[in-house]
Protein backbone atom coordinates (compact mmCIF):
# COMPACT_ATOMS: atom_id res chain seq x y z
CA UNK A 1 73.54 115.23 -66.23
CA UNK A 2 72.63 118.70 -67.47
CA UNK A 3 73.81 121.54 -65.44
CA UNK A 4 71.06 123.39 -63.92
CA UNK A 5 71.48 126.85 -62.33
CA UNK A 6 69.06 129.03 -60.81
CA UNK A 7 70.17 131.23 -58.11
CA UNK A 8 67.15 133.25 -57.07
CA UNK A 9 64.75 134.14 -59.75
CA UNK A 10 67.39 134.18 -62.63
CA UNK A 11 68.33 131.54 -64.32
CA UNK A 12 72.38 131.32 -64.63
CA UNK A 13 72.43 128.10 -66.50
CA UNK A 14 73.50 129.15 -70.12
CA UNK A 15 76.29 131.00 -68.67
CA UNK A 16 77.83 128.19 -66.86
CA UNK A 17 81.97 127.02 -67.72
CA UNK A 18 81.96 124.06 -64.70
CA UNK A 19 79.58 122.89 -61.50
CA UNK A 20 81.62 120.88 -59.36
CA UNK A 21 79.74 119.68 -56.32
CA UNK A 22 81.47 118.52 -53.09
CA UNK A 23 79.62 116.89 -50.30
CA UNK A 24 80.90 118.04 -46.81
CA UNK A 25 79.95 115.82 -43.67
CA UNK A 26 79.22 117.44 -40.16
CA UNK A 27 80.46 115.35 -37.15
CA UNK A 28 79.58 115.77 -33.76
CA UNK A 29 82.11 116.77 -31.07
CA UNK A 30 84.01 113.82 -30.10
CA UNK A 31 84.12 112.38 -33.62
CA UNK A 32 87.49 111.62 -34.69
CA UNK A 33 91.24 109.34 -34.20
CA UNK A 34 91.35 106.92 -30.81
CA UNK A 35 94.72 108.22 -29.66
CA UNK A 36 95.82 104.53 -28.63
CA UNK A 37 94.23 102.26 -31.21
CA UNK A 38 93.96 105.12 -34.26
CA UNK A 39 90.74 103.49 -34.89
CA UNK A 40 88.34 106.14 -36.48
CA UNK A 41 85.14 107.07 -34.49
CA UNK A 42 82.61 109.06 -36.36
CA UNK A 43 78.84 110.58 -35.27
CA UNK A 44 77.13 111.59 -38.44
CA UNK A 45 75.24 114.97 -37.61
CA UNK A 46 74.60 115.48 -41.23
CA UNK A 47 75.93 116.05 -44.55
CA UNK A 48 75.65 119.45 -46.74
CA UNK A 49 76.70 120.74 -50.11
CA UNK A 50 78.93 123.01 -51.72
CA UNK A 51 78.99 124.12 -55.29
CA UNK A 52 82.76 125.22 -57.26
CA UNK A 53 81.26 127.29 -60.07
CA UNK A 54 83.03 128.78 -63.02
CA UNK A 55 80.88 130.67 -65.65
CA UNK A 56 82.18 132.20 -68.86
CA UNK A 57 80.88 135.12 -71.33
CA UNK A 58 78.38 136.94 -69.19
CA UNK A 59 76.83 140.42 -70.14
CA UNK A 60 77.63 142.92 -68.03
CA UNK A 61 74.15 143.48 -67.00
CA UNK A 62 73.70 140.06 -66.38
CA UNK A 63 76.81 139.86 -63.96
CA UNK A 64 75.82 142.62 -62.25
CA UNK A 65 72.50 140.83 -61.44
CA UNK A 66 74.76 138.02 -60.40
CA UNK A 67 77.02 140.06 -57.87
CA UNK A 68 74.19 141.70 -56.41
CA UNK A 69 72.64 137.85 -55.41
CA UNK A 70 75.81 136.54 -54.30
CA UNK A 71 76.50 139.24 -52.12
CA UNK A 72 73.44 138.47 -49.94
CA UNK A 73 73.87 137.18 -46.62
CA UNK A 74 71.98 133.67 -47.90
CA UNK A 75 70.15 132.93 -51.14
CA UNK A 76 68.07 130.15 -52.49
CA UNK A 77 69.29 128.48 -55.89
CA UNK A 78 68.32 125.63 -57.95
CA UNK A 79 70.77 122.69 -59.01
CA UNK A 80 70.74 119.53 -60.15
CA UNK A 81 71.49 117.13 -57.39
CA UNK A 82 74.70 114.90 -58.11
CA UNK A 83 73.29 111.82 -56.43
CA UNK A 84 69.69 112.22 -57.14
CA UNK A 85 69.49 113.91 -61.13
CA UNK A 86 66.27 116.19 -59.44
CA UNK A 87 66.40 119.55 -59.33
CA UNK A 88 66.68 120.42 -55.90
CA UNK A 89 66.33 123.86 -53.84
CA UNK A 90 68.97 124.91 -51.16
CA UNK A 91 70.24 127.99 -49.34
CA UNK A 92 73.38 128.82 -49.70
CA UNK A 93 75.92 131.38 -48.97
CA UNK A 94 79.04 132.90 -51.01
CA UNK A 95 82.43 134.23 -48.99
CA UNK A 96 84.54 135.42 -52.06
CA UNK A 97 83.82 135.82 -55.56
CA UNK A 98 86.76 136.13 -58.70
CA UNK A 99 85.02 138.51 -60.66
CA UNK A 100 87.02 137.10 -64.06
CA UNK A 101 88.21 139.04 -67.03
CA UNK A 102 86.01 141.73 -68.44
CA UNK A 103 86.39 142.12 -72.56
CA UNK A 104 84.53 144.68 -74.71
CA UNK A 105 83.10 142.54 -77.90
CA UNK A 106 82.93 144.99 -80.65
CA UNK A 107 80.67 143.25 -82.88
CA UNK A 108 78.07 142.98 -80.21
CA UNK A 109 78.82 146.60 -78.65
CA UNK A 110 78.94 144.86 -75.45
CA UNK A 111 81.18 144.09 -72.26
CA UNK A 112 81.51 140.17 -71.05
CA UNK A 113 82.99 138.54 -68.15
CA UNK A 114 84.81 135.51 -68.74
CA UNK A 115 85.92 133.62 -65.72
CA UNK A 116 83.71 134.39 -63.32
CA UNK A 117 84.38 131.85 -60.06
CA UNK A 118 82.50 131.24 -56.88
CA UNK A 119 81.86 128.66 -54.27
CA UNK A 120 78.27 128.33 -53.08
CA UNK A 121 78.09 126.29 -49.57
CA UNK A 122 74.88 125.30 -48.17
CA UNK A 123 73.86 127.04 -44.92
């Protein structure tokens, strides 16, 4: 599977290290251990997804782009689903962002950021 990455209007995919997904289920109050039997007792409200992202070499004027959308309350982005392969749209929101290593590249008169690291979580 292909990563896909659109966050927004901009397309992030070329600049992407790693997409890790995670799945995250939602139980209802109530859910969990039976103190005398330790059997497990589980109500389903619903499931929603979070994205570990690492991206490397991005212009400067591309991160910047990047902060600026992550530091919205919510956004809409673009992924590939991990259990379906379909591109599929999702608001999400971002807590903390590792802004990564900044390094001048002389032969392209430019400044990169290498390491770049955020979680999305769907809202």
């Amino acid at each position: 599977m292909r990563p896909v990455l659109i966050i927004g209007d901009l397309d992030f995919t070329k600049f992407v290290g790693e997409l890790k997904p995670v799945k995250n289920d939602l139980y209802a109050d109530g859910s969990g251990r039976d103190i005398q039997t330790g059997k497990m007792h589980r109500t389903k409200i619903t499931d929603k997804l979070k994205w570990e992202v690492s991206m490397i070499r991005i212009p400067e004027e591309v991160a910047w782009m990047l902060f600026k959308v992550l530091n919205k309350e919510y956004y809409n982005a673009i992924t590939l689903h991990p259990g379906t392969n379909v591109q599929d749209k999702r608001e999400y929101y971002t807590s903390a962002i590792t802004f990564g290593a900044q390094k001048y590249m002389k032969a392209q008169r430019c400044t990169v950021f290498n390491g770049v690291t955020f979680q999305m979580i769907e809202r």
